[in-house]
Protein backbone atom coordinates (compact mmCIF):
# COMPACT_ATOMS: atom_id res chain seq x y z
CA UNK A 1 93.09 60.12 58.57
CA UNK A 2 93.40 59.06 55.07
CA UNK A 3 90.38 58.83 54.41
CA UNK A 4 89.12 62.30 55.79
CA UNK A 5 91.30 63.55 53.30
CA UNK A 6 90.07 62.38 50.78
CA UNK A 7 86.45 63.29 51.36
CA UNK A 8 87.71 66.70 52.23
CA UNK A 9 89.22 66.86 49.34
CA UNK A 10 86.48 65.28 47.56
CA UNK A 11 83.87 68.00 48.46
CA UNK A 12 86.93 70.67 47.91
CA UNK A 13 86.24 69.92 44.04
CA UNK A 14 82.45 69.68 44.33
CA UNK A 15 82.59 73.29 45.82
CA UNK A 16 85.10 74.28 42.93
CA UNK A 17 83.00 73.18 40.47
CA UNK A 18 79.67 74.35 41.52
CA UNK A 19 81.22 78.06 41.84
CA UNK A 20 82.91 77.23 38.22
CA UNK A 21 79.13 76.89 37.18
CA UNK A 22 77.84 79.74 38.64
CA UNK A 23 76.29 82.41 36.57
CA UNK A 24 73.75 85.71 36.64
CA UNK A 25 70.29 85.09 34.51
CA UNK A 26 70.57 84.74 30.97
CA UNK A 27 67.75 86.54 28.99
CA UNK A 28 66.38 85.07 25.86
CA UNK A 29 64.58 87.34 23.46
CA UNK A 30 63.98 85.49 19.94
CA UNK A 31 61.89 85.98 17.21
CA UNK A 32 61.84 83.04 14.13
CA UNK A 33 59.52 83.89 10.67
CA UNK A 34 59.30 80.85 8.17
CA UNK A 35 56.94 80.99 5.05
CA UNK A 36 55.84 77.91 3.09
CA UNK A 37 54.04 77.45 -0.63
CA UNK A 38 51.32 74.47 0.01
CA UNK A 39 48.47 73.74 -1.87
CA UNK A 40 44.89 72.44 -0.31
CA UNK A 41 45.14 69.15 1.45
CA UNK A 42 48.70 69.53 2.77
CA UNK A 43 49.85 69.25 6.05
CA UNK A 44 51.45 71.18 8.94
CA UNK A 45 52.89 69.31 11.40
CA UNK A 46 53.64 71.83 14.80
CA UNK A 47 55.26 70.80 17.94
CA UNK A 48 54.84 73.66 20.11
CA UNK A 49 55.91 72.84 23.79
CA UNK A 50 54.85 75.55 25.90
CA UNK A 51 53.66 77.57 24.07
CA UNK A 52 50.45 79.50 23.34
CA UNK A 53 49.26 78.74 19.33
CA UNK A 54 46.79 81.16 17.29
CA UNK A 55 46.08 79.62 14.00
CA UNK A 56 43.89 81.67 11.44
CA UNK A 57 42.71 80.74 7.73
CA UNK A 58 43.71 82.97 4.86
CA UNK A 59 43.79 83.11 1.44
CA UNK A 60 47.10 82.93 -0.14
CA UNK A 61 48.37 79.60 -0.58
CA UNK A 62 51.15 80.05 2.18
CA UNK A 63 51.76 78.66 5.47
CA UNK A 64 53.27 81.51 7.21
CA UNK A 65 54.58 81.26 11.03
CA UNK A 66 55.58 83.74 13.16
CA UNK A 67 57.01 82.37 16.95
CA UNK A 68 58.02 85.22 19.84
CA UNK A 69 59.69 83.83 22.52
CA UNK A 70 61.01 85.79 25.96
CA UNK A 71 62.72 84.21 29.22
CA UNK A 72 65.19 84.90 32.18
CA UNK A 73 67.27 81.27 32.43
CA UNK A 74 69.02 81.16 35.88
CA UNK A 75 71.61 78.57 36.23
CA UNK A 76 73.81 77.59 39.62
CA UNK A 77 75.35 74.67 39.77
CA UNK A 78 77.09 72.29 37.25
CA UNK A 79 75.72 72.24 33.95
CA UNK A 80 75.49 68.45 32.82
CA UNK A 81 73.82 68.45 29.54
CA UNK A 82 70.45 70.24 28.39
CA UNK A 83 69.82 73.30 26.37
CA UNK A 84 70.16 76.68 27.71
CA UNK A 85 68.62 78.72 24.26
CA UNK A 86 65.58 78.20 22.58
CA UNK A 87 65.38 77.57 18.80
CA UNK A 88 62.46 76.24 16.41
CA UNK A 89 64.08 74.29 13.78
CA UNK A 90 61.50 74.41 10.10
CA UNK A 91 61.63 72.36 7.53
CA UNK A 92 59.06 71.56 4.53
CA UNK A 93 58.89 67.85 3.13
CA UNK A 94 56.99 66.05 0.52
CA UNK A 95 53.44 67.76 1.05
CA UNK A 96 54.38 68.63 5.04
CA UNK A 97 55.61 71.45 6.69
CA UNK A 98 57.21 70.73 10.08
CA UNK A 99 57.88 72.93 12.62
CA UNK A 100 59.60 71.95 16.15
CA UNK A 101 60.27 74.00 18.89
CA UNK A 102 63.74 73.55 20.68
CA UNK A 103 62.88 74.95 23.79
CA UNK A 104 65.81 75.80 26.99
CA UNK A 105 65.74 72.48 29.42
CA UNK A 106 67.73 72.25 32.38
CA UNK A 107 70.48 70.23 33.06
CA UNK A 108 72.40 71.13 36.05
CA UNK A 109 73.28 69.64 39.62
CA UNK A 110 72.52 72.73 41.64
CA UNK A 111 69.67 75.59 40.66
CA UNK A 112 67.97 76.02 37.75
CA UNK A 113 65.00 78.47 37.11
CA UNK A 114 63.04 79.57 34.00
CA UNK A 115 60.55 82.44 33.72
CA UNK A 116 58.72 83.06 30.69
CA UNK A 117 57.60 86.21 29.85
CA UNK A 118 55.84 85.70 25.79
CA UNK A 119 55.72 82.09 24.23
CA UNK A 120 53.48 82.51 21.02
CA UNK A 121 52.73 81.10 17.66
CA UNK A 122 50.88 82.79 15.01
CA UNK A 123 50.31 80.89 12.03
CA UNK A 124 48.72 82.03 9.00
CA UNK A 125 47.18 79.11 6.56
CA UNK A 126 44.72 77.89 3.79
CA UNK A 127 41.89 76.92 5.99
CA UNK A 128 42.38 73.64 3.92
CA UNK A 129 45.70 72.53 5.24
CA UNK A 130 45.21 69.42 7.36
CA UNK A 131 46.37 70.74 10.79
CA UNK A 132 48.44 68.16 13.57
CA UNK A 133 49.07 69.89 16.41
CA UNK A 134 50.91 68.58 20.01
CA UNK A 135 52.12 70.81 22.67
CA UNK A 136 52.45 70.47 26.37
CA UNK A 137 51.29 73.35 28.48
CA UNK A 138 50.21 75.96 25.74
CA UNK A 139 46.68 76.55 24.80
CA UNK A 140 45.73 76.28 21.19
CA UNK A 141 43.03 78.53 19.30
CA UNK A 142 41.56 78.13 16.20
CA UNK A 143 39.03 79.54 13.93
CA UNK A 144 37.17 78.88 10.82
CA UNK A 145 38.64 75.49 9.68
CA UNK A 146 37.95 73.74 6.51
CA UNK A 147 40.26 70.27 7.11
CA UNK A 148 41.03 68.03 9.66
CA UNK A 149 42.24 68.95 12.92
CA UNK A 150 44.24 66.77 15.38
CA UNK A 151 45.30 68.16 18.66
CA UNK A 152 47.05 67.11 21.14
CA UNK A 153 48.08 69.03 24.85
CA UNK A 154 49.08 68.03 28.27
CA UNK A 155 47.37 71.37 30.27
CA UNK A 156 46.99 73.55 27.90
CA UNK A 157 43.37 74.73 26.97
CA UNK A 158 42.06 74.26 23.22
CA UNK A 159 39.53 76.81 21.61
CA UNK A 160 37.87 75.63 18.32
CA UNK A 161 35.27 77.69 16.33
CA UNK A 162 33.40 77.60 13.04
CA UNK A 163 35.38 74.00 12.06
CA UNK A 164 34.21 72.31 8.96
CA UNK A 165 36.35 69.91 8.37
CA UNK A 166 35.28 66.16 8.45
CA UNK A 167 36.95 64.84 11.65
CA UNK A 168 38.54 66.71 14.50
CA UNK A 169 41.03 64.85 17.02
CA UNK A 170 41.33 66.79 20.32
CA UNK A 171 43.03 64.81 23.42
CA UNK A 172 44.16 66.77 26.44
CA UNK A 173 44.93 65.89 30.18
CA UNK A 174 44.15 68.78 32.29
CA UNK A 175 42.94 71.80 30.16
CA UNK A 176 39.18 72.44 29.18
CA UNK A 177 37.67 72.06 25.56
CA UNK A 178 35.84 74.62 24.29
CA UNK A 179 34.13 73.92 20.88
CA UNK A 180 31.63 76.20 19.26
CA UNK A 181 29.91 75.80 15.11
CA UNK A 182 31.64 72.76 14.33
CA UNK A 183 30.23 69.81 12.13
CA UNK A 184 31.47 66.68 11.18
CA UNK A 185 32.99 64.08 13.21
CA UNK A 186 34.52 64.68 16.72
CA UNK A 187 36.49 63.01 19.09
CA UNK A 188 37.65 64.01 22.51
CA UNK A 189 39.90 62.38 24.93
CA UNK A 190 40.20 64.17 28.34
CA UNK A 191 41.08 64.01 32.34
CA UNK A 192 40.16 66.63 34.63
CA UNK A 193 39.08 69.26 32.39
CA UNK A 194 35.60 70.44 30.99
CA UNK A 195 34.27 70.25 27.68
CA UNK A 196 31.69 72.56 26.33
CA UNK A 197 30.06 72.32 22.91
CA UNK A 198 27.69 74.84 21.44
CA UNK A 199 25.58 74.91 18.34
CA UNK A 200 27.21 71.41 16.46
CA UNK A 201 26.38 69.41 13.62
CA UNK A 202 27.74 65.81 14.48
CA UNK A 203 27.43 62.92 12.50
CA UNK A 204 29.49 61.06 15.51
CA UNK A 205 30.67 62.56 19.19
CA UNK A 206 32.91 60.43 21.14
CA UNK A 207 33.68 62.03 24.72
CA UNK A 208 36.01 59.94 27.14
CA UNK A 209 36.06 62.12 30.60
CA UNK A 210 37.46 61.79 34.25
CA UNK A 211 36.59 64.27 36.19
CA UNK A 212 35.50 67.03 34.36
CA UNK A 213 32.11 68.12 33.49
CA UNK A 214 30.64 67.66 30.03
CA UNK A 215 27.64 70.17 29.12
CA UNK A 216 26.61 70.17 25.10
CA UNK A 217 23.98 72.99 23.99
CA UNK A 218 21.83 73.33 20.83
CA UNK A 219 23.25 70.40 18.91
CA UNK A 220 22.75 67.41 17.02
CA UNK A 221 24.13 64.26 15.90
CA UNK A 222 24.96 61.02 17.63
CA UNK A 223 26.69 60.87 21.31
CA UNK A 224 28.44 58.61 22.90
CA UNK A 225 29.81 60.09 26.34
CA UNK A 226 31.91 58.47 28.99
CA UNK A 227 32.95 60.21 32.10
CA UNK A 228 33.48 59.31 36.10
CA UNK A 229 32.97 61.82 38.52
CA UNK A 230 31.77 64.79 35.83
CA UNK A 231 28.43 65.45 35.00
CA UNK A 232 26.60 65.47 31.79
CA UNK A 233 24.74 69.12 31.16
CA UNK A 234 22.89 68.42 27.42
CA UNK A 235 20.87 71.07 26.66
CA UNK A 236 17.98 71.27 23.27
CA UNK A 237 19.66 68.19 21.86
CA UNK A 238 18.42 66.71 18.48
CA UNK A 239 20.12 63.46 18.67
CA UNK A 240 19.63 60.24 16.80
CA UNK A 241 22.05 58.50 18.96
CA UNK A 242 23.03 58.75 22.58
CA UNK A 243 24.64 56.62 24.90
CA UNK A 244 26.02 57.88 28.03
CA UNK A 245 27.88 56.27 30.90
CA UNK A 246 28.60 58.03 34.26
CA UNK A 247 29.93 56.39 37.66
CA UNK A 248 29.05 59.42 40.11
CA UNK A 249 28.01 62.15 37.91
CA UNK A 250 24.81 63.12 37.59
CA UNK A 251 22.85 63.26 33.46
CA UNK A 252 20.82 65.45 32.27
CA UNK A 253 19.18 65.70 29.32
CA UNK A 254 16.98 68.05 27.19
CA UNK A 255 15.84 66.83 23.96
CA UNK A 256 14.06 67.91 20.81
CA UNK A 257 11.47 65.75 19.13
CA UNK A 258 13.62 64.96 16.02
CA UNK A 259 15.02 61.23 14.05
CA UNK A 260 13.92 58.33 15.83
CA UNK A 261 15.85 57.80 18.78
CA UNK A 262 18.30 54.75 19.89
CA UNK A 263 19.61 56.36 23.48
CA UNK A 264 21.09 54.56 26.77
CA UNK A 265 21.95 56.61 29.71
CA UNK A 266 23.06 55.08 32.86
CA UNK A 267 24.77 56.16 35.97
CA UNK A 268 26.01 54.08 39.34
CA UNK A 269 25.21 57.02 42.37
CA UNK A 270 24.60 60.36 40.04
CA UNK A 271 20.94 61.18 39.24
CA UNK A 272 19.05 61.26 35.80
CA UNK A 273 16.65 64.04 34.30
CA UNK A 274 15.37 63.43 31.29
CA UNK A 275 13.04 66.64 29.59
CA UNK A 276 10.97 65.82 26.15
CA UNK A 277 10.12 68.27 24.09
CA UNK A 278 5.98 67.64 23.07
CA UNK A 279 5.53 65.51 20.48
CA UNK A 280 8.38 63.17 21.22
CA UNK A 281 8.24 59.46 20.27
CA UNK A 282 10.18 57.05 22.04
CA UNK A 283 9.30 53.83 23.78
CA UNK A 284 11.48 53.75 27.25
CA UNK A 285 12.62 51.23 29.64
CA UNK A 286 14.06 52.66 33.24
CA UNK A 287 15.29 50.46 35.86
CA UNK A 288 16.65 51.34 39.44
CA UNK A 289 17.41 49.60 42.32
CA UNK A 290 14.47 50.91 44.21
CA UNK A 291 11.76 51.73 41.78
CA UNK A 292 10.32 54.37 44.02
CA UNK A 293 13.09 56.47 42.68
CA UNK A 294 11.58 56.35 39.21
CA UNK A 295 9.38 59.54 38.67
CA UNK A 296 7.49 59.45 35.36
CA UNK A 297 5.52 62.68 34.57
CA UNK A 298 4.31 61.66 31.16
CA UNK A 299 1.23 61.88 29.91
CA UNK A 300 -1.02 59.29 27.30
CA UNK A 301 1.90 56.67 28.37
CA UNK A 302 1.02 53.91 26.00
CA UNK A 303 1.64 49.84 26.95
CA UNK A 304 2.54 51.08 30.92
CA UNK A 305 4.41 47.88 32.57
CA UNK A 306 5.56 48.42 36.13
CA UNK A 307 7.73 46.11 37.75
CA UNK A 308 10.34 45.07 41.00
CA UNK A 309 12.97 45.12 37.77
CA UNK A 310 11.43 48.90 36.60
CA UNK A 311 9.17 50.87 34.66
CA UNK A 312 8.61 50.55 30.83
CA UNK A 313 6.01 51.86 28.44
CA UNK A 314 5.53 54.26 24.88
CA UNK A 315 4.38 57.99 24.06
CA UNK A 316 3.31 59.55 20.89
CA UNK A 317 3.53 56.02 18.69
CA UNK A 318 7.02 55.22 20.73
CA UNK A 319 9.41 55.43 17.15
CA UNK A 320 12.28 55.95 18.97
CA UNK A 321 13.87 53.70 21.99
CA UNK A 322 15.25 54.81 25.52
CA UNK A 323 16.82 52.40 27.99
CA UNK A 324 17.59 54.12 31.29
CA UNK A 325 19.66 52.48 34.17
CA UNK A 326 20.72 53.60 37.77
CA UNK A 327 22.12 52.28 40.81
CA UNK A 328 21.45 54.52 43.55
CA UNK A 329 20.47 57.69 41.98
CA UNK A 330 16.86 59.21 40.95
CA UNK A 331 15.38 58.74 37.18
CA UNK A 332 12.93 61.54 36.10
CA UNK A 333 11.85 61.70 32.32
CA UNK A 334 9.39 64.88 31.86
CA UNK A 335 7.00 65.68 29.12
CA UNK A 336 6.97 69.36 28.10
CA UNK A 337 3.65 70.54 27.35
């Protein structure tokens, strides 16, 4: 009997509690403004959370950020610990300015729900700040950059245009890449999302993909692509180098006669199409596992060698060099005449 009371009694407070913590939705409804003098070469450091981040070069020699931020917080329950308000906390140091979202978290035994209605940064720089960015779920766009860039997102999508600035650092799990005008070097670290690239100067591109597909247009520079099940889409390519590794995906590739070329593409089970643009030098090596799947419509092939192992031989002096390896897939190189 004893102990029935007890648990009776026991869940008696657990009720009383969880009606003590009871509460209607909360709305949030913030604005935060925060100016900075910098000079060229400086840094902003922005940790952004959730949110959505608009960055845009001007010229006055002032970071300026301006963060919106609207949300219904619904809390039921007992409230533990976490933060029901949201707050960005700025501060400037040495040549950095950091800025750090403080965003609402739950930490209740019972319900807890948070709608967001506006999450935004707008940020107003010298296009010669160094820019290091990380955020979870937000996407990030920006536009006409003159210094480094280093970004960082869980699912949010990142938007790059008209960047000049030496070496750009973009990592993301789920969200697509979207890159168009930039030059210098580039490095992208991805899971399931795309990445497109259009009309780059790159004196290195380093792509690690999952799943997502990879397609590069009107570009040049040296590759070096790695994905699983994506495909590789490269389209009017001047490249001097490009290596390329896919497990299922299938590669194709459309190149200008350009630099001599040091390229290896290989795939397990995708396909390969290689297109040459007339005039194209290279000396080429392509192996398969059944050499029947090797179509070569070349012509004036120089030094043909044919083999159980593969198929080698040169066109047009063979400058460049072009090792080609599949499993189970198909290997067509074209000439275009």
């Amino acid at each position: 009997m004893a102990r029935k009371s007890l648990c009776a009694l026991t869940l008696s407070f657990f009720l009383f509690f969880c009606g003590l913590g009871l509460a209607a939705a909360e709305e949030i409804n913030k604005n935060f403004h925060q100016s900075f003098n910098v000079k060229g070469g400086d840094s902003l450091c922005l940790r952004f959370g959730d949110g959505d981040v608009t960055v845009v070069p001007w010229e006055k020699d002032v970071i300026d950020v301006s963060v919106r931020y609207r949300a219904d917080i619904d809390v039921a329950g007992i409230r533990l610990g976490g933060r029901n308000d949201f707050d960005v906390e700025f501060r400037q140091s040495g040549n950095t300015v950091y800025v750090t979202a403080k965003e609402p978290s739950s930490g209740a035994i019972g319900f807890y729900n948070k709608k967001v209605y506006e999450y935004v940064y707008e940020i107003h720089s010298p296009g010669t700040v160094r820019l290091d960015l990380e955020g979870d779920d937000g996407d990030v766009m920006i536009e006409n950059w003159r210094a480094e860039v280093e970004c960082r997102v869980d699912d949010g999508d990142i938007h790059l245009k008209n960047i000049a600035g030496g070496r750009t650092d973009v990592r993301t799990d789920d969200g697509d890449v979207t890159i168009d005008t930039l030059s210098g070097e580039l490095t992208i670290t991805i899971d399931d999302g795309d990445v497109i690239l259009t009309a780059c100067d790159l004196g290195s591109c380093r792509v690690d993909g999952e799943d997502g597909e990879v397609k590069i247009r009107q570009s040049k520079g040296s590759f070096d692509i790695t994905v699983d099940d994506g495909n590789v889409i490269m389209e009017r390519i001047e490249a001097r180098g490009l290596h390329i590794s896919a497990a299922e995906g299938n590669i194709e590739v459309d190149l200008l006669a350009g630099p001599a070329l040091d390229a290896e593409l290989k795939t397990e089970d995708g396909d390969i199409e290689i297109n040459l643009e007339k005039g194209f030098s290279v000396s080429f090596h392509v192996s398969a596992d059944d050499t029947d799947n090797i179509r070569l419509d070349l012509t004036g092939i120089e030094s043909f060698k044919e083999d159980r192992y593969g198929k080698s031989g040169s066109i047009n002096g063979g400058t460049g060099r072009m090792r080609v390896r599949t499993d189970d897939g198909d290997v067509t190189i074209r000439g275009k005449s």
